[in-house]
PDB file of N, CA and C in Angstrom:
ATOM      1  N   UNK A   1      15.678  14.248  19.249  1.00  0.00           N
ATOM      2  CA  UNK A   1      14.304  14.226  18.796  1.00  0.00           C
ATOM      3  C   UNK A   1      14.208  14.686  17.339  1.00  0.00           C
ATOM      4  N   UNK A   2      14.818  15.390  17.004  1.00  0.00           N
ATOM      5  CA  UNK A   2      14.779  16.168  15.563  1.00  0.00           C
ATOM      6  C   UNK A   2      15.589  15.136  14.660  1.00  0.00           C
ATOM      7  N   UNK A   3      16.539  14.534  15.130  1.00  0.00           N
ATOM      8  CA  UNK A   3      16.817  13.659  13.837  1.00  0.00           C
ATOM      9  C   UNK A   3      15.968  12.146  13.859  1.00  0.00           C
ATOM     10  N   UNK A   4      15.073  12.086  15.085  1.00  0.00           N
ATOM     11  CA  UNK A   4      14.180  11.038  14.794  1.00  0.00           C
ATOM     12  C   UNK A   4      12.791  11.329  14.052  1.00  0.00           C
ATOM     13  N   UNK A   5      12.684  12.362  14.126  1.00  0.00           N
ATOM     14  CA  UNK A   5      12.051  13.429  12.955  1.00  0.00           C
ATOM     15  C   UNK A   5      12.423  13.369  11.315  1.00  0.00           C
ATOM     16  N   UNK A   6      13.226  13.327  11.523  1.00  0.00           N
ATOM     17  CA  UNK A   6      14.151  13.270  10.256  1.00  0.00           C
ATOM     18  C   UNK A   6      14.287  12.181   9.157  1.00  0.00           C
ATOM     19  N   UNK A   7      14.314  11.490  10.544  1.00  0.00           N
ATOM     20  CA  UNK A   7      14.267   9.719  10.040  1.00  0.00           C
ATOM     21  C   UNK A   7      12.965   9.531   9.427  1.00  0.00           C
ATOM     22  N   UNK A   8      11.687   9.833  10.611  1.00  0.00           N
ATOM     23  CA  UNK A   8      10.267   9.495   9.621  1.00  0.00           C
ATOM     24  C   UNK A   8      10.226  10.217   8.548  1.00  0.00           C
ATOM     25  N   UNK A   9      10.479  11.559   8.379  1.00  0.00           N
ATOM     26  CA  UNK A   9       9.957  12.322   6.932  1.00  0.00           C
ATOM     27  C   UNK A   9      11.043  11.667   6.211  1.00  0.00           C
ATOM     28  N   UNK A  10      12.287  11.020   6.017  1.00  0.00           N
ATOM     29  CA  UNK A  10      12.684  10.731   5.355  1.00  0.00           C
ATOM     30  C   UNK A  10      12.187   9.226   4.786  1.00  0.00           C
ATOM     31  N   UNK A  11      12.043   8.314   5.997  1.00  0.00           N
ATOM     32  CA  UNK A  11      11.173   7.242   5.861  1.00  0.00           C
ATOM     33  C   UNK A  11       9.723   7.387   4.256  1.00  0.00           C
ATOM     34  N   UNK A  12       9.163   8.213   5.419  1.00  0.00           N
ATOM     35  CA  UNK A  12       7.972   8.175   4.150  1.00  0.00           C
ATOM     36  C   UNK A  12       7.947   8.767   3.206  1.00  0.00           C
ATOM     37  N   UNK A  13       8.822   9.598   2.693  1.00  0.00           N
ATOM     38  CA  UNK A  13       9.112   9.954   1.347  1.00  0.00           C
ATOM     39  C   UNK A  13       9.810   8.753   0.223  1.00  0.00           C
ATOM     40  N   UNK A  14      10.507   7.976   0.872  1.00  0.00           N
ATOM     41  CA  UNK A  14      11.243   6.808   0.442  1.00  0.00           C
ATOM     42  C   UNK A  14       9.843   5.573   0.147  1.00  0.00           C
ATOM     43  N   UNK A  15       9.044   5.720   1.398  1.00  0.00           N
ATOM     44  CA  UNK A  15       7.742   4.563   1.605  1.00  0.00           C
ATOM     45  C   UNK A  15       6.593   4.921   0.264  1.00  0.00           C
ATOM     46  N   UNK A  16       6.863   6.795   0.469  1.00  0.00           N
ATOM     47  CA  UNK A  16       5.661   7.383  -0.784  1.00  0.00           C
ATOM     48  C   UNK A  16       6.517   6.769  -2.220  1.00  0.00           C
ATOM     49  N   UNK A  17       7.348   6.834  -2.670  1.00  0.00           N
ATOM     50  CA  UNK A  17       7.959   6.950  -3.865  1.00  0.00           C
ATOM     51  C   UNK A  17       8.269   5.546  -4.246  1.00  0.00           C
ATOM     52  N   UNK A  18       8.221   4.464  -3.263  1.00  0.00           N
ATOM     53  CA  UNK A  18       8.131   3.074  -3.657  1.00  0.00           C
ATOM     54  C   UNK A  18       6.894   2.446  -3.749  1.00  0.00           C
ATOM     55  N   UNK A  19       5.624   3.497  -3.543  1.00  0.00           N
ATOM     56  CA  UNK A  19       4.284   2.970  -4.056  1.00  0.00           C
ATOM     57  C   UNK A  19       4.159   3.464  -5.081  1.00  0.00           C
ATOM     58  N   UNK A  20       4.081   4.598  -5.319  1.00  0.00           N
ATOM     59  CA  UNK A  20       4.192   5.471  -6.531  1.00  0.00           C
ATOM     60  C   UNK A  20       4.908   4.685  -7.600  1.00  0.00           C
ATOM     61  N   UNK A  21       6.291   3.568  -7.553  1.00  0.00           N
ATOM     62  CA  UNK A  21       7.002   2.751  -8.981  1.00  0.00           C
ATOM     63  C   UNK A  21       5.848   1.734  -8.804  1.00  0.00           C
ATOM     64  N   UNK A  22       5.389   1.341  -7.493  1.00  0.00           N
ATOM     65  CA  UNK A  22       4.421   0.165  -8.196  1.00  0.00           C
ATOM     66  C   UNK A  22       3.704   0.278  -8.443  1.00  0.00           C
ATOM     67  N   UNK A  23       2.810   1.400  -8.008  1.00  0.00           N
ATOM     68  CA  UNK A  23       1.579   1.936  -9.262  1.00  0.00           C
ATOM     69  C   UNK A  23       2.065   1.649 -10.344  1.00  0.00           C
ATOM     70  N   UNK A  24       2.887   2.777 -10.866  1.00  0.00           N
ATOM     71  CA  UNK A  24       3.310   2.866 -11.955  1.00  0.00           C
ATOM     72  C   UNK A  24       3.467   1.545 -12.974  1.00  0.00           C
ATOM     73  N   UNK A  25       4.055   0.683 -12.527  1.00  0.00           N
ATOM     74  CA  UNK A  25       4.762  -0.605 -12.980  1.00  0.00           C
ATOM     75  C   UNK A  25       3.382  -1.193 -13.382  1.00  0.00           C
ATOM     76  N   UNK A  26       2.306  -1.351 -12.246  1.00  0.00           N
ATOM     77  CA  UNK A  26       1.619  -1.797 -12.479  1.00  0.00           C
ATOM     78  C   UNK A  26       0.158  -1.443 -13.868  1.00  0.00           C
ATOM     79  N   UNK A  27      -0.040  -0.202 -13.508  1.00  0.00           N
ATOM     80  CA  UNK A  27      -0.755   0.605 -15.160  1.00  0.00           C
ATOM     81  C   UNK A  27       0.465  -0.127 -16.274  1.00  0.00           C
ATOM     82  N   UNK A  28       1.738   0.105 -15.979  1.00  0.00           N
ATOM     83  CA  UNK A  28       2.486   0.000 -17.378  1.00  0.00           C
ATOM     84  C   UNK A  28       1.733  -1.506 -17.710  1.00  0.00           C
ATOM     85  N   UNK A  29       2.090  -2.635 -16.878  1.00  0.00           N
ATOM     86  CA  UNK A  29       1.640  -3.873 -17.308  1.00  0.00           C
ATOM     87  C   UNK A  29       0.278  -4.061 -17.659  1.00  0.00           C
ATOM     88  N   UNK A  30      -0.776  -3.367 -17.097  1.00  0.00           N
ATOM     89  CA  UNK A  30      -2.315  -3.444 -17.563  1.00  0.00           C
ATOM     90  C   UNK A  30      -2.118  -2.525 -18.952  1.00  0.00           C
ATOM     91  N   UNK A  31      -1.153  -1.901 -19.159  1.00  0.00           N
ATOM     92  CA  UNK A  31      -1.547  -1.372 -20.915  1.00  0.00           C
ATOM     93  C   UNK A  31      -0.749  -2.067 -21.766  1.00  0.00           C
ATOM     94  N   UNK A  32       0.182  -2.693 -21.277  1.00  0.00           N
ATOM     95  CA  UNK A  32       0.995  -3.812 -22.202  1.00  0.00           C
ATOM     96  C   UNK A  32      -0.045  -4.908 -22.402  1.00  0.00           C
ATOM     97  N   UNK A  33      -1.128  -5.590 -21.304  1.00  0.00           N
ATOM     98  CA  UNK A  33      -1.959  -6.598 -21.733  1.00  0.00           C
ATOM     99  C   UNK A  33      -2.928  -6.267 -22.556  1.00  0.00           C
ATOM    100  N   UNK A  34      -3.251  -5.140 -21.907  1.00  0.00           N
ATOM    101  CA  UNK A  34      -4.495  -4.550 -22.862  1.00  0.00           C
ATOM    102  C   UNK A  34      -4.079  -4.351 -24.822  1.00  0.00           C
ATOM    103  N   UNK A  35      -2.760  -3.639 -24.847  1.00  0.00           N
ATOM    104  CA  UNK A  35      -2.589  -4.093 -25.988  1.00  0.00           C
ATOM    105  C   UNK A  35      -2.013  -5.114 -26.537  1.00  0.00           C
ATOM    106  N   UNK A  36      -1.808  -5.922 -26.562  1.00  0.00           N
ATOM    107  CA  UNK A  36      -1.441  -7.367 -26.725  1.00  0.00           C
ATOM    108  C   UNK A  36      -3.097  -8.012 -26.773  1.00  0.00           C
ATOM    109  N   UNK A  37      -3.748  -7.774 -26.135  1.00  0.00           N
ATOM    110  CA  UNK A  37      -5.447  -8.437 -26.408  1.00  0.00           C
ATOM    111  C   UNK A  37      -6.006  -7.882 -27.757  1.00  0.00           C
ATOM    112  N   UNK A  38      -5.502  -6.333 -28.072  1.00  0.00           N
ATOM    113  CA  UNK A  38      -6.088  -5.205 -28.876  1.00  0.00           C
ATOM    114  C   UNK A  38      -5.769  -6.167 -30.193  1.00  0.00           C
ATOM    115  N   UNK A  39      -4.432  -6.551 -30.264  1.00  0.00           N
ATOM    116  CA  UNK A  39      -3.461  -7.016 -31.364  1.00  0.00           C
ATOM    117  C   UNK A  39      -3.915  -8.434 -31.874  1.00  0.00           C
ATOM    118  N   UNK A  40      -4.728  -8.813 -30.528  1.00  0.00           N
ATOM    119  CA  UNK A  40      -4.983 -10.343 -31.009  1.00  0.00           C
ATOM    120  C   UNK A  40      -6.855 -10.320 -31.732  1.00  0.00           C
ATOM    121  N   UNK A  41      -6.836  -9.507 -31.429  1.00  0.00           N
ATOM    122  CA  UNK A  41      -8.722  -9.218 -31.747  1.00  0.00           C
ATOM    123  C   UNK A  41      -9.642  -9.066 -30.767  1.00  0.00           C
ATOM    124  N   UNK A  42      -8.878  -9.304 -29.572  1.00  0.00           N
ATOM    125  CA  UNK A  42      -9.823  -9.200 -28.627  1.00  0.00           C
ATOM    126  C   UNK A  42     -10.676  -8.245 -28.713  1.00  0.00           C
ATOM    127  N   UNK A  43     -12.411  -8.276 -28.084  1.00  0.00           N
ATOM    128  CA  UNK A  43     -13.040  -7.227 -28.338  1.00  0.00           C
ATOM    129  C   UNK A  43     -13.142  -6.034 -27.615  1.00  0.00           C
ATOM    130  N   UNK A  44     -13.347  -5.087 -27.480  1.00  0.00           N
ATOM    131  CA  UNK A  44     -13.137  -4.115 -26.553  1.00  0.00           C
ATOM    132  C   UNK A  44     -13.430  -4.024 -25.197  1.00  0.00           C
ATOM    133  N   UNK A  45     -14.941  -5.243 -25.296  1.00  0.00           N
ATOM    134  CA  UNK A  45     -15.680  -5.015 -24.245  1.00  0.00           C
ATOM    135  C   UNK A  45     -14.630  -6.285 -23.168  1.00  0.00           C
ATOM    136  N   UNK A  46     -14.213  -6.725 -23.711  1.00  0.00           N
ATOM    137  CA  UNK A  46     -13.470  -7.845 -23.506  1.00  0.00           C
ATOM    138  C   UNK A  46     -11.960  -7.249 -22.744  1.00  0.00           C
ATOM    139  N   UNK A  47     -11.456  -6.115 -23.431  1.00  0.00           N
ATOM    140  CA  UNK A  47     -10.620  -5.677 -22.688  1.00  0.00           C
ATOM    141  C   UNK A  47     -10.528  -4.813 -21.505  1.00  0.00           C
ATOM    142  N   UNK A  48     -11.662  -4.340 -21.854  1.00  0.00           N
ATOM    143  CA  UNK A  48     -11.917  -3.312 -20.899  1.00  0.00           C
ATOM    144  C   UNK A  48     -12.883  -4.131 -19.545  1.00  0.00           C
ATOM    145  N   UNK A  49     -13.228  -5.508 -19.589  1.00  0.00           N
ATOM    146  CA  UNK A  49     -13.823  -6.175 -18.083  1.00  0.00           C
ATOM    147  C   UNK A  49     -12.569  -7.034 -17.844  1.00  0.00           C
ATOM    148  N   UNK A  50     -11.089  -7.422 -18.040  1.00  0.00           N
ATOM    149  CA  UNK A  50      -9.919  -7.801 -17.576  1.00  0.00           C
ATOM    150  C   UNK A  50      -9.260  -6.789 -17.400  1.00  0.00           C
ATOM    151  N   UNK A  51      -9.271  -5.400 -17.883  1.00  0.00           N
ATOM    152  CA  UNK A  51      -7.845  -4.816 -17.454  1.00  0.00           C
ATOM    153  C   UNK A  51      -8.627  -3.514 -16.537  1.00  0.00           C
ATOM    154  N   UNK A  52      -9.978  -3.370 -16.802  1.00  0.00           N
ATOM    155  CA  UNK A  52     -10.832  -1.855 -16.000  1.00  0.00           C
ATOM    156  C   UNK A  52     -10.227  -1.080 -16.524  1.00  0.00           C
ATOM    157  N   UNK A  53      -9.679  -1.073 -17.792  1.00  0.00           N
ATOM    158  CA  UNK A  53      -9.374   0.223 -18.806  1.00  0.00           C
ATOM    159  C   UNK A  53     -10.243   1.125 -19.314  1.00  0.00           C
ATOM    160  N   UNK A  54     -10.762   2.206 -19.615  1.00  0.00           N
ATOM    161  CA  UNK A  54     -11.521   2.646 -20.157  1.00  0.00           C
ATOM    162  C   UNK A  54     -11.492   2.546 -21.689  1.00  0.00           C
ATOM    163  N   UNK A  55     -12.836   2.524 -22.448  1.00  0.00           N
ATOM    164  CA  UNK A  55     -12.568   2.344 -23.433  1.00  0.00           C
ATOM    165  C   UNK A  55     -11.866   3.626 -24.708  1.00  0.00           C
ATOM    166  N   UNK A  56     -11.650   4.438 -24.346  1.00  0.00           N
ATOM    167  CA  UNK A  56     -10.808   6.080 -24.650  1.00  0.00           C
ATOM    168  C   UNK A  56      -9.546   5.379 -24.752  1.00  0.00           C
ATOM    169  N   UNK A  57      -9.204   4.678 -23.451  1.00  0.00           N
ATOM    170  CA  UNK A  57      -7.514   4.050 -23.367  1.00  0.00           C
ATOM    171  C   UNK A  57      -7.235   3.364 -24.188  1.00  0.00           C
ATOM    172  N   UNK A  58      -7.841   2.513 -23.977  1.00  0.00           N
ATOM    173  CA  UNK A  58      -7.800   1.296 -25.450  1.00  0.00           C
ATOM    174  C   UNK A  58      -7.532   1.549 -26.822  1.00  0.00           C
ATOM    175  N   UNK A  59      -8.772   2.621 -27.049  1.00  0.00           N
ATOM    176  CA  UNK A  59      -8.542   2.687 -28.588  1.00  0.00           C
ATOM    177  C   UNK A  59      -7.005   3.515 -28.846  1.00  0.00           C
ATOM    178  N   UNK A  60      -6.622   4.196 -27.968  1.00  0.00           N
ATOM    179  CA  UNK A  60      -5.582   5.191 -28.234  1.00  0.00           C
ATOM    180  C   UNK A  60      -4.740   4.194 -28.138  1.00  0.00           C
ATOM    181  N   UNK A  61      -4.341   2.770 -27.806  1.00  0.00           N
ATOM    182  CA  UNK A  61      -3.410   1.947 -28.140  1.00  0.00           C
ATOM    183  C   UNK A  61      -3.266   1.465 -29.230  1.00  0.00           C
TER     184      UNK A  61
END
Protein backbone atom coordinates (compact mmCIF):
# COMPACT_ATOMS: atom_id res chain seq x y z
CA UNK A 1 0.00 0.00 0.00
CA UNK A 2 2.73 2.53 0.79
CA UNK A 3 4.59 2.17 -2.34
CA UNK A 4 1.27 2.60 -4.22
CA UNK A 5 1.30 5.74 -2.28
CA UNK A 6 4.41 6.49 -3.50
CA UNK A 7 3.64 5.97 -6.93
CA UNK A 8 0.69 8.72 -6.81
CA UNK A 9 2.75 11.47 -4.92
CA UNK A 10 5.32 10.72 -7.23
CA UNK A 11 2.89 10.66 -10.19
CA UNK A 12 1.61 14.11 -9.46
CA UNK A 13 4.57 15.87 -8.77
CA UNK A 14 5.86 14.71 -12.27
CA UNK A 15 1.86 15.58 -13.63
CA UNK A 16 2.36 19.19 -11.45
CA UNK A 17 5.76 20.07 -13.07
CA UNK A 18 4.70 19.13 -16.69
CA UNK A 19 1.90 21.79 -16.47
CA UNK A 20 3.91 24.18 -14.85
CA UNK A 21 6.72 23.86 -18.49
CA UNK A 22 3.55 24.40 -20.40
CA UNK A 23 2.43 27.27 -18.72
CA UNK A 24 5.55 28.44 -18.87
CA UNK A 25 6.29 27.73 -22.63
CA UNK A 26 3.23 29.08 -23.24
CA UNK A 27 3.55 33.01 -21.51
CA UNK A 28 7.16 32.62 -23.14
CA UNK A 29 5.38 32.42 -26.68
CA UNK A 30 2.56 35.12 -25.89
CA UNK A 31 5.62 37.58 -25.05
CA UNK A 32 7.64 36.59 -28.04
CA UNK A 33 4.31 37.56 -30.19
CA UNK A 34 3.53 40.34 -28.30
CA UNK A 35 6.90 41.65 -29.05
CA UNK A 36 7.30 40.95 -32.50
CA UNK A 37 3.70 42.98 -32.95
CA UNK A 38 5.49 45.84 -30.58
CA UNK A 39 8.43 45.82 -33.36
CA UNK A 40 6.12 45.90 -36.21
CA UNK A 41 3.93 48.97 -34.94
CA UNK A 42 1.33 47.25 -33.84
CA UNK A 43 -0.80 49.35 -31.52
CA UNK A 44 -1.01 48.58 -28.02
CA UNK A 45 -4.54 48.21 -27.87
CA UNK A 46 -4.02 45.79 -30.57
CA UNK A 47 -1.65 43.79 -28.61
CA UNK A 48 -3.01 43.62 -25.67
CA UNK A 49 -6.87 42.13 -27.30
CA UNK A 50 -4.57 39.06 -29.13
CA UNK A 51 -2.19 38.20 -26.51
CA UNK A 52 -4.51 39.44 -22.92
CA UNK A 53 -1.22 41.06 -21.99
CA UNK A 54 -1.47 43.84 -19.86
CA UNK A 55 -0.53 46.95 -21.03
CA UNK A 56 2.56 47.45 -18.07
CA UNK A 57 3.85 44.08 -19.98
CA UNK A 58 4.03 45.38 -23.19
CA UNK A 59 5.60 48.49 -22.75
CA UNK A 60 8.40 46.83 -20.62
CA UNK A 61 9.14 44.86 -23.91
Amino acid sequence: MASLMEYWDMNNVIDGSFEKGMEKGKIEKTMEIAKEMKQNNEPIEKIVRYTGLAIEEIEKL
